[in-house]
C-alpha atoms as a PDB file:
ATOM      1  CA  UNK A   1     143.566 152.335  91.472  1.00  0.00           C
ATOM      2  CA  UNK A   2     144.719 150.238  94.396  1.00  0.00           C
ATOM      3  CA  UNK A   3     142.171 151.952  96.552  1.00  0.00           C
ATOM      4  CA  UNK A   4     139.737 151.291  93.995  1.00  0.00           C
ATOM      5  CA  UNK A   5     140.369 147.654  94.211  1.00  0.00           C
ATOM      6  CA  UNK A   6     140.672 147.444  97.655  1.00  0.00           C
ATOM      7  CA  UNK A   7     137.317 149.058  97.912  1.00  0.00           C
ATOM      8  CA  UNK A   8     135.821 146.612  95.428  1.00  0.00           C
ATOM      9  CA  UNK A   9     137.068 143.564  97.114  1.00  0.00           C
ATOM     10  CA  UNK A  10     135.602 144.770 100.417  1.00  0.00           C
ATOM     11  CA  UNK A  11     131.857 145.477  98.582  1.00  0.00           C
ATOM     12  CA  UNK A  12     132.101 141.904  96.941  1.00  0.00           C
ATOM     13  CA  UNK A  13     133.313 140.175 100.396  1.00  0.00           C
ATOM     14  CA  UNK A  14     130.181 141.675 102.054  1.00  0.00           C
ATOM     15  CA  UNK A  15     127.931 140.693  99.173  1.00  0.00           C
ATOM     16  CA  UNK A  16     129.305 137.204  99.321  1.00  0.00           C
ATOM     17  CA  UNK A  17     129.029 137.062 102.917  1.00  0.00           C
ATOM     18  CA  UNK A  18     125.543 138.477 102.692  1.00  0.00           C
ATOM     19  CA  UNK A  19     124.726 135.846 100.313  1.00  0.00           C
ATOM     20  CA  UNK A  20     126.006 133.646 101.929  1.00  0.00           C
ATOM     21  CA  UNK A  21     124.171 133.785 105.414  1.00  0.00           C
ATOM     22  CA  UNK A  22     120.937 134.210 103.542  1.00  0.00           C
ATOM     23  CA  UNK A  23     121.365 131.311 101.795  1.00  0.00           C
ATOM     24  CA  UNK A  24     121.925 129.611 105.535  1.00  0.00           C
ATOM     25  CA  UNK A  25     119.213 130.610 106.980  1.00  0.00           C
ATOM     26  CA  UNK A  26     116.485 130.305 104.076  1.00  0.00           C
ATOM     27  CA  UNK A  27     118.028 126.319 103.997  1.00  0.00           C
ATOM     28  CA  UNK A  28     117.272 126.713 108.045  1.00  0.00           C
ATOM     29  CA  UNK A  29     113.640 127.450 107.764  1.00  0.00           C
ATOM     30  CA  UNK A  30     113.612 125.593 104.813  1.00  0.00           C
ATOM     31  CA  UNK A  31     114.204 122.160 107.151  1.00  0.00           C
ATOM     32  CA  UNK A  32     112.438 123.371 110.252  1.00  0.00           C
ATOM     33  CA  UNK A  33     109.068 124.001 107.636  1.00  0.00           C
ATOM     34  CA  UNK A  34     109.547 120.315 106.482  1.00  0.00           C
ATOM     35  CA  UNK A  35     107.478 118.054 109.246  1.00  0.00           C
ATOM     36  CA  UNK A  36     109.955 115.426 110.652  1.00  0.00           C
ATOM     37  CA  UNK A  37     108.825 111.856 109.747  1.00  0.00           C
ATOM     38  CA  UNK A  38     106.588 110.015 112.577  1.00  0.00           C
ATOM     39  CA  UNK A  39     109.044 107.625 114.520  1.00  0.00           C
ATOM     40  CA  UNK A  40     106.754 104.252 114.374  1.00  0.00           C
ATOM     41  CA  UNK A  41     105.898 103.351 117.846  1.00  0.00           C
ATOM     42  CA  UNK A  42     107.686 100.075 119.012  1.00  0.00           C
ATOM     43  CA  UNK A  43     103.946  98.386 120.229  1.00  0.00           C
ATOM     44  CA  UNK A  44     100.961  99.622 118.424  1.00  0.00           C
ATOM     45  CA  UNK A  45      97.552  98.575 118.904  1.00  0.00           C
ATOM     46  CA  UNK A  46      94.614  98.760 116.445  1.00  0.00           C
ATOM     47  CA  UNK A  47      91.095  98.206 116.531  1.00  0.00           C
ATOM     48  CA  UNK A  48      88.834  97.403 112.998  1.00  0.00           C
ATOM     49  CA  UNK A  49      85.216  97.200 111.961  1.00  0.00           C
ATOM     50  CA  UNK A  50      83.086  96.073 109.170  1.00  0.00           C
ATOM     51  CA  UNK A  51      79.338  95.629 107.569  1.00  0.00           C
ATOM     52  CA  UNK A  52      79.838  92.482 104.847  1.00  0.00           C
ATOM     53  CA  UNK A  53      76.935  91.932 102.703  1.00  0.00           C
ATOM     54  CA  UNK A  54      77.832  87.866 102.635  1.00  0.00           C
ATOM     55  CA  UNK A  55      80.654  86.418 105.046  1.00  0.00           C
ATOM     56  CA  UNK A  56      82.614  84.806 102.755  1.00  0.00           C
ATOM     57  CA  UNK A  57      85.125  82.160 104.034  1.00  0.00           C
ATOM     58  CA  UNK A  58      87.023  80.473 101.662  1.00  0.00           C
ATOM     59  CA  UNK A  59      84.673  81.044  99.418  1.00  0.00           C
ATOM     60  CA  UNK A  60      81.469  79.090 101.406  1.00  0.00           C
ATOM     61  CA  UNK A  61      79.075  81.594 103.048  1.00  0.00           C
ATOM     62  CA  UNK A  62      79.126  81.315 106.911  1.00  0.00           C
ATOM     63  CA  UNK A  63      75.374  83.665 106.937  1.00  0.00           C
ATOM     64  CA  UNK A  64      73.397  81.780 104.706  1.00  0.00           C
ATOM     65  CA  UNK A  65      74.435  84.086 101.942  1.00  0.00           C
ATOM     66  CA  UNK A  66      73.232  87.241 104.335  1.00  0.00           C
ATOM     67  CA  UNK A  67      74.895  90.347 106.596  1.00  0.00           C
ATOM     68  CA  UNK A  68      77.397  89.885 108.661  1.00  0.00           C
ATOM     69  CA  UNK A  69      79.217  92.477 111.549  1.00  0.00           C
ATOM     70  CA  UNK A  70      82.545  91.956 112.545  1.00  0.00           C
ATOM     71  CA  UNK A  71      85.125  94.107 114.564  1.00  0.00           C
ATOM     72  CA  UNK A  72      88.255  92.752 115.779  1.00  0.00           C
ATOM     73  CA  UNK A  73      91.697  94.136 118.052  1.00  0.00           C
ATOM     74  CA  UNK A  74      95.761  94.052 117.061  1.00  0.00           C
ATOM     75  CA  UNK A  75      98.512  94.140 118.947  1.00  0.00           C
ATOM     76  CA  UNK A  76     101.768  94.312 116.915  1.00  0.00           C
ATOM     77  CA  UNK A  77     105.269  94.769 118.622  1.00  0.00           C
ATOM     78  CA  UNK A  78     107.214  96.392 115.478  1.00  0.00           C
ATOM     79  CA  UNK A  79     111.032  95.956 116.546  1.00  0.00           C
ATOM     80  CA  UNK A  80     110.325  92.200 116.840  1.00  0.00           C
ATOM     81  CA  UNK A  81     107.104  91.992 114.292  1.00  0.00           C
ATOM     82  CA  UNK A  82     105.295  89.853 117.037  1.00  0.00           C
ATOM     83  CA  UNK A  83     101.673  90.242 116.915  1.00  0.00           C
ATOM     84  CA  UNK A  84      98.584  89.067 118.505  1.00  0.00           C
ATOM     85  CA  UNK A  85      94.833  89.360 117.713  1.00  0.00           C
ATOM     86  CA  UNK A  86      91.374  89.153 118.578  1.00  0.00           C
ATOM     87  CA  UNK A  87      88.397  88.763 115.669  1.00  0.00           C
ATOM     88  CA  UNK A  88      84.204  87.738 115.807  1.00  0.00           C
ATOM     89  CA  UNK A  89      81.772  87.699 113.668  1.00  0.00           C
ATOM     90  CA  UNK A  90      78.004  86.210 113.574  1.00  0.00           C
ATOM     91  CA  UNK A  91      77.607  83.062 111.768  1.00  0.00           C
ATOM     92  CA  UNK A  92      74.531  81.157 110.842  1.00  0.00           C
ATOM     93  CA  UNK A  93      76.219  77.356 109.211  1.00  0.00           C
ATOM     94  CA  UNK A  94      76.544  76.141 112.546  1.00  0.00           C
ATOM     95  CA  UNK A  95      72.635  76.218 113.716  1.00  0.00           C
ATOM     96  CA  UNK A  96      71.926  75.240 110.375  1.00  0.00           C
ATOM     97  CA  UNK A  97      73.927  72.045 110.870  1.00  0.00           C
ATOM     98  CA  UNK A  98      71.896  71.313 114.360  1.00  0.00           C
ATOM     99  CA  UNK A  99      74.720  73.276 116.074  1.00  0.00           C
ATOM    100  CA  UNK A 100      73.785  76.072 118.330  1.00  0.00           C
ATOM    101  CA  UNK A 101      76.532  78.642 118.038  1.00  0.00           C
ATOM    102  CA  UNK A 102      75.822  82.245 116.399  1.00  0.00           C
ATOM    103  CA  UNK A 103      78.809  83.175 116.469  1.00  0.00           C
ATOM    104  CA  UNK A 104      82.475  82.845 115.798  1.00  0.00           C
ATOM    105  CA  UNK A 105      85.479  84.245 117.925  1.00  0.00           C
ATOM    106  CA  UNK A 106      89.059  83.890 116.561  1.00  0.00           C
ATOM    107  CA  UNK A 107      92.409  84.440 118.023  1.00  0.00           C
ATOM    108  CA  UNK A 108      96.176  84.203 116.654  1.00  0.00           C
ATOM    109  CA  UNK A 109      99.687  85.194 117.476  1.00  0.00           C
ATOM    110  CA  UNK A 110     102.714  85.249 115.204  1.00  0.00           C
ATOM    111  CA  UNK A 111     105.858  86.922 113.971  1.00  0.00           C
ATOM    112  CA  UNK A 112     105.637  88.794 110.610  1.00  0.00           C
ATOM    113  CA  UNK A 113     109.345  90.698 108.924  1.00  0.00           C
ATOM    114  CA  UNK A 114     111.771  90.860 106.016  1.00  0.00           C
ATOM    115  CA  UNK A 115     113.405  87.570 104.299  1.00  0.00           C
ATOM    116  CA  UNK A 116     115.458  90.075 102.293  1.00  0.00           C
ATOM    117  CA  UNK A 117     114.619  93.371 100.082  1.00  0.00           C
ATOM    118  CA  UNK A 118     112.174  91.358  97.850  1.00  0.00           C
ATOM    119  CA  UNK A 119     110.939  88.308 100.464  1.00  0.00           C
ATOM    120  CA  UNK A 120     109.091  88.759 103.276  1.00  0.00           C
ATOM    121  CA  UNK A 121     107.186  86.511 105.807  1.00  0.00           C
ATOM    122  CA  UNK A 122     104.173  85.652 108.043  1.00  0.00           C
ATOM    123  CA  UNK A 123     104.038  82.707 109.985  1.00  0.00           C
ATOM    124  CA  UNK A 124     101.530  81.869 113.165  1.00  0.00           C
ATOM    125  CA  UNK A 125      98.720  79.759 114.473  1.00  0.00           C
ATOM    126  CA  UNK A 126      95.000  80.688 114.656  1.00  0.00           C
ATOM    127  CA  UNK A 127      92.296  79.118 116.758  1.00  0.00           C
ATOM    128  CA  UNK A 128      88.931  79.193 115.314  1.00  0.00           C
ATOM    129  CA  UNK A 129      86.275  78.871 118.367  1.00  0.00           C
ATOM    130  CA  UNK A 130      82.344  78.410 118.042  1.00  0.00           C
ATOM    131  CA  UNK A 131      81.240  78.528 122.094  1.00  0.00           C
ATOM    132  CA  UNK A 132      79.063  75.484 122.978  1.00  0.00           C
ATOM    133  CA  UNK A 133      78.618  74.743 119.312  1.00  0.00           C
ATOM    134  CA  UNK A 134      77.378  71.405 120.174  1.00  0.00           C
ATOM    135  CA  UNK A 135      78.112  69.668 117.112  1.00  0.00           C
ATOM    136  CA  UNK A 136      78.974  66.080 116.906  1.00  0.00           C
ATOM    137  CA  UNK A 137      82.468  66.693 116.217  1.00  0.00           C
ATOM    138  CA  UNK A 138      83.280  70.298 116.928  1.00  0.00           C
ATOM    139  CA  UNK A 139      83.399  73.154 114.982  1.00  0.00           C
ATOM    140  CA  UNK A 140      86.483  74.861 117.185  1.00  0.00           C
ATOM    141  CA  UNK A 141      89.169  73.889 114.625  1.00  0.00           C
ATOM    142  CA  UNK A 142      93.045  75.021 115.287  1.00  0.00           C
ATOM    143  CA  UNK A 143      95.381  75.974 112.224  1.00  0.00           C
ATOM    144  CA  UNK A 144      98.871  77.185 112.021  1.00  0.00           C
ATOM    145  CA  UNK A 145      99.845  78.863 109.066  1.00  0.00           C
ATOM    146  CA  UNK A 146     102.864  80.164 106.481  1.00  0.00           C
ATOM    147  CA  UNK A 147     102.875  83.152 104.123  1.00  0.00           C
ATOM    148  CA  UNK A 148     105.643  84.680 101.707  1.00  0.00           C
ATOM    149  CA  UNK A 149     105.233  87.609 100.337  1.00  0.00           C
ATOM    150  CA  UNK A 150     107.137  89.763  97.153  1.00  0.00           C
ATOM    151  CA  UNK A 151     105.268  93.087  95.994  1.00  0.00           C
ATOM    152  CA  UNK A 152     102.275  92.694  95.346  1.00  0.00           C
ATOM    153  CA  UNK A 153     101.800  88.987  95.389  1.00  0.00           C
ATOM    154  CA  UNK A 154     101.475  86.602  98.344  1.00  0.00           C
ATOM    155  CA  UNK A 155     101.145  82.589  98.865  1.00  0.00           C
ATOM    156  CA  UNK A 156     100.184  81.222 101.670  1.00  0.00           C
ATOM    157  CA  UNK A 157      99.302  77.681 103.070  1.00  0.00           C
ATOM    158  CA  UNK A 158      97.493  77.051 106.481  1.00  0.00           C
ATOM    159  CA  UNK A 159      97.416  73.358 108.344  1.00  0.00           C
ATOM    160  CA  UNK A 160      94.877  72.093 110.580  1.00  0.00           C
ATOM    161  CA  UNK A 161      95.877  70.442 113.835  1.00  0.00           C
ATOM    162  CA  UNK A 162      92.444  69.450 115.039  1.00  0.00           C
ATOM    163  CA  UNK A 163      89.530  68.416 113.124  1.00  0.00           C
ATOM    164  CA  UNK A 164      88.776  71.204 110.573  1.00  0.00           C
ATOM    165  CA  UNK A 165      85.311  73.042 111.356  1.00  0.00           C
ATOM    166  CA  UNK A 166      83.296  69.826 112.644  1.00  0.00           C
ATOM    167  CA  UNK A 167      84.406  67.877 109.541  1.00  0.00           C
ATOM    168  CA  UNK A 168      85.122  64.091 111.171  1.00  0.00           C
ATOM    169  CA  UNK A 169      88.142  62.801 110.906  1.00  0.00           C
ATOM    170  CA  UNK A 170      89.647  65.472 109.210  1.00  0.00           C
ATOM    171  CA  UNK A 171      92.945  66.496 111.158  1.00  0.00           C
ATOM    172  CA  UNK A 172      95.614  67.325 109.026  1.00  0.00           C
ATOM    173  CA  UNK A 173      93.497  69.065 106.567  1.00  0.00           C
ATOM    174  CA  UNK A 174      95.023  71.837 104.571  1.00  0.00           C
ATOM    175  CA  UNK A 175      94.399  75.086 102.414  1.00  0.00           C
ATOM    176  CA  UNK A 176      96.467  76.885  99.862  1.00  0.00           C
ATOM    177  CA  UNK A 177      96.257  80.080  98.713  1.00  0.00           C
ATOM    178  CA  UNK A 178      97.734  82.654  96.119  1.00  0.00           C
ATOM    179  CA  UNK A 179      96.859  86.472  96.417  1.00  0.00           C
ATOM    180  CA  UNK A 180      97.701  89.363  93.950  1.00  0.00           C
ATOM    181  CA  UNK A 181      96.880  93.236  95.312  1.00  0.00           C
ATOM    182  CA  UNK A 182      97.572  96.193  93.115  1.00  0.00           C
ATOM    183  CA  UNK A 183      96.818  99.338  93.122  1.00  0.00           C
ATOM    184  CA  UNK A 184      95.810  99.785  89.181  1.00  0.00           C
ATOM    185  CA  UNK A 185      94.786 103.542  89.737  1.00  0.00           C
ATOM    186  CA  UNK A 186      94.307 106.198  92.571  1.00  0.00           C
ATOM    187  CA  UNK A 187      93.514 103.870  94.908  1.00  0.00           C
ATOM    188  CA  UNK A 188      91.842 101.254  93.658  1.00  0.00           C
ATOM    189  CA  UNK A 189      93.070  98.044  94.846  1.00  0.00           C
ATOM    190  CA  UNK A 190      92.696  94.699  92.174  1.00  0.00           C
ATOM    191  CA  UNK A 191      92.346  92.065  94.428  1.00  0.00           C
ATOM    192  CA  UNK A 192      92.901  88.452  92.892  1.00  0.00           C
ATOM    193  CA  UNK A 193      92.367  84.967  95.114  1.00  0.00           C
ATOM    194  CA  UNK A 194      92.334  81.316  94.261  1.00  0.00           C
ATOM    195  CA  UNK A 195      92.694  79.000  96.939  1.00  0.00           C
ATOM    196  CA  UNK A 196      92.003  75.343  97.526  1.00  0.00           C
ATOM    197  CA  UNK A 197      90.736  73.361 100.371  1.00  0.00           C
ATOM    198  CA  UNK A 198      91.972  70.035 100.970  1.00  0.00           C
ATOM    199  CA  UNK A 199      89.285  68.333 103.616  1.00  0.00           C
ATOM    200  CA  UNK A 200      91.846  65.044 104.862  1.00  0.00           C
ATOM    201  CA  UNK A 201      89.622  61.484 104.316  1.00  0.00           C
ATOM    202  CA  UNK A 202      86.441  63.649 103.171  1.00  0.00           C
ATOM    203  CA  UNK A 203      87.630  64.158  99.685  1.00  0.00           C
ATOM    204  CA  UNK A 204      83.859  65.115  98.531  1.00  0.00           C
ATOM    205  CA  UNK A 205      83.946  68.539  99.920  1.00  0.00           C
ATOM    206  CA  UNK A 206      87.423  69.384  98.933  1.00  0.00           C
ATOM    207  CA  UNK A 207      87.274  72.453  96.856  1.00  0.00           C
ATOM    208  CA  UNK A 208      88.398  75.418  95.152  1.00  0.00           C
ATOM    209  CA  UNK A 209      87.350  78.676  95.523  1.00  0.00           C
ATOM    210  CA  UNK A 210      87.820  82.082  93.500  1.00  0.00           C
ATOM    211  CA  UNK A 211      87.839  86.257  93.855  1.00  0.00           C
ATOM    212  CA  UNK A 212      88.175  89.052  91.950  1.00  0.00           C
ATOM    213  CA  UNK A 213      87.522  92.285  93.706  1.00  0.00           C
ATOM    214  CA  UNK A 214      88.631  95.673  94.041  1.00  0.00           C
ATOM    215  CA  UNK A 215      88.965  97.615  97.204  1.00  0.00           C
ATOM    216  CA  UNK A 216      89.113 101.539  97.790  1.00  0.00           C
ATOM    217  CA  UNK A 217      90.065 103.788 100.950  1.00  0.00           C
ATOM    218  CA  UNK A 218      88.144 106.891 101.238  1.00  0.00           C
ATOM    219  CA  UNK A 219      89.441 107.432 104.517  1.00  0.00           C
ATOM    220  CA  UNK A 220      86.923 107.621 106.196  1.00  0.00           C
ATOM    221  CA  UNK A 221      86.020 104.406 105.669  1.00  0.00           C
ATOM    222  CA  UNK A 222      87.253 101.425 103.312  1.00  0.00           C
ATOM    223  CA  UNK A 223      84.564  99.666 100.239  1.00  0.00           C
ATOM    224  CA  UNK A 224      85.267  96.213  98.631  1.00  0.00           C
ATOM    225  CA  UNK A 225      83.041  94.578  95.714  1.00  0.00           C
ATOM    226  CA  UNK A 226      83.965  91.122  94.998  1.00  0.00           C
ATOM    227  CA  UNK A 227      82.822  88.641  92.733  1.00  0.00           C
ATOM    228  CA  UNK A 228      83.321  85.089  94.532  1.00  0.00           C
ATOM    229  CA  UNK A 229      83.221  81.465  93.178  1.00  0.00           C
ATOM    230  CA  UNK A 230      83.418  77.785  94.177  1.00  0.00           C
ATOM    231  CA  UNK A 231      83.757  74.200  92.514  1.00  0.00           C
ATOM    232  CA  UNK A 232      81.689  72.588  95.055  1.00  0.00           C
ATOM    233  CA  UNK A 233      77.367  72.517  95.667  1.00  0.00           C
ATOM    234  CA  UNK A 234      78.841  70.300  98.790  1.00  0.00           C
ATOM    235  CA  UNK A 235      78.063  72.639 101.180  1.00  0.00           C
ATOM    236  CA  UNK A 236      74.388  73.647 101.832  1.00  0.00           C
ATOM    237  CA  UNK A 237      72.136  75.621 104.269  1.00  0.00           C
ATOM    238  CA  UNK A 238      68.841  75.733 105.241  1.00  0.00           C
ATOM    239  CA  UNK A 239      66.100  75.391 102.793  1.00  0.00           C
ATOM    240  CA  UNK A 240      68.844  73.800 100.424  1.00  0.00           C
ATOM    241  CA  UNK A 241      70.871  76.885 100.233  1.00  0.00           C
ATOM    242  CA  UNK A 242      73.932  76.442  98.111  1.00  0.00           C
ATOM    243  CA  UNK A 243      76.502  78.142 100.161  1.00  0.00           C
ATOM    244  CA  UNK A 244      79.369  77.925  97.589  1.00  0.00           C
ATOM    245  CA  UNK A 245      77.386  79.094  94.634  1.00  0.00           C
ATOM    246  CA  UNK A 246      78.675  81.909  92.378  1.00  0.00           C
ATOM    247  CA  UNK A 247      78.104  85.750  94.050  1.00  0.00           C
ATOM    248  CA  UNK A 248      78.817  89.176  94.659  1.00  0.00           C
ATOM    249  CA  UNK A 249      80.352  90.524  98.402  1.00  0.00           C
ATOM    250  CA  UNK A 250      80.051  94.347  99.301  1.00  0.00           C
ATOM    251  CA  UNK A 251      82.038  94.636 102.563  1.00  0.00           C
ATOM    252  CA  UNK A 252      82.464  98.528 104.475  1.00  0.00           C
ATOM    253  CA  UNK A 253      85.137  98.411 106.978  1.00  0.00           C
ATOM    254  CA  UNK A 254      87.436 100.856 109.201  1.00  0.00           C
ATOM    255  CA  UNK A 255      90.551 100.127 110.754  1.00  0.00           C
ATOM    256  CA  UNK A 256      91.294 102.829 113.114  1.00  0.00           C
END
């Protein structure tokens, strides 16, 4: 019997043992099958385009309610959350004012990151420039801006240091504005906007202005449908084009 035993507890070592080294190495392939996660570079840059049916800016159309093509660079340092950017687009409101500037070129720096696990923050300056624009009081208009963030929903109020978009004497002019974005099903974005624009001493074209949208990523390329509204028949183009009135955006861009 001892035999016996001893030769049992010698078949059930090597079983274990056997066991147990398989188990080892099927948990080794196991982890070297599993990709290891993509270490975020530390500066990133990124390039995006787009085809807009109706540039849209703050509600009021900047194309006489037609196309627009826009493309614009990003630098973002991630460690710090220090960014800087590039962004143009062609415009029509300027000529139609007795301007002569087709197009707009925009550029801003600032510092995006966490408040704490629910909070987080954007804050920066943007400079709006229309070359030789040649309005009576320019259009190149200078803003710095504030945004918190929780989830899904954002606020965010931006300050003009210079006169704001050839509107005389209207430094210190400023716009608030409340976002909601959520996915509601397989990638399909809600978007929600209401904003209003506070023109300083030219109270008759402050305004509000309203969206409701949804945005998908195919991949190879985003869509957005929006449905966009103002307060304000202020603001008109040529042949008495309301560029505030009620309408629908279709805009096909690619970040890459």
């Amino acid at each position: 019997m001892k035999s016996q035993n001893k030769s049992l507890t010698r078949t059930l070592t090597a079983a274990a043992l056997t066991l147990a080294f398989a188990t080892m190495s099927a948990s080794a392939q196991a982890q070297e099958a599993q990709p290891a996660a993509e270490a975020v570079p530390d500066n990133q840059i990124s390039y995006n385009v787009a085809v807009v049916s109706d540039y849209r800016y703050r509600g009021i159309s900047q194309t006489r309610l037609q196309p627009a093509v826009q493309g614009g660079v990003d630098y973002v340092n991630n460690p710090t959350g220090v960014y800087v950017g590039a962004w143009a687009t062609n415009i029509k409101w300027i000529k139609d004012g007795g301007g002569d500037a087709s197009y707009e070129f925009d550029v801003y720096a600032g510092k995006r990151g966490q408040i704490n696990d629910t909070f987080a923050y954007d804050v920066g300056a943007l400079y709006y420039a229309y070359p030789s624009n040649k309005l009576a009081t320019s259009a190149n208009t200078f803003e710095l801006y504030a945004q918190v963030s929780a989830g899904p929903f954002s606020i965010k109020y931006s300050h003009s240091t210079s006169n704001l978009f050839g509107t005389p004497d209207s430094k210190n002019s400023g716009y608030l504005d409340g976002q909601f974005n959520y996915d509601v099903y397989d990638g399909y974005v809600l978007n929600l906007h209401a904003g209003h624009q506070n023109v300083k001493n030219n109270g008759p074209v402050s305004y509000s202005d309203y969206k409701v949208g949804v945005t998908k990523d195919f991949g190879v390329f985003s869509v957005s449908v929006a449905g966009v509204k103002t307060n304000t028949d202020a603001y008109v183009g040529r042949n008495g084009k309301n560029l505030g009135k009620s309408g629908a955006v279709v805009t096909i861009s690619k970040t890459f």
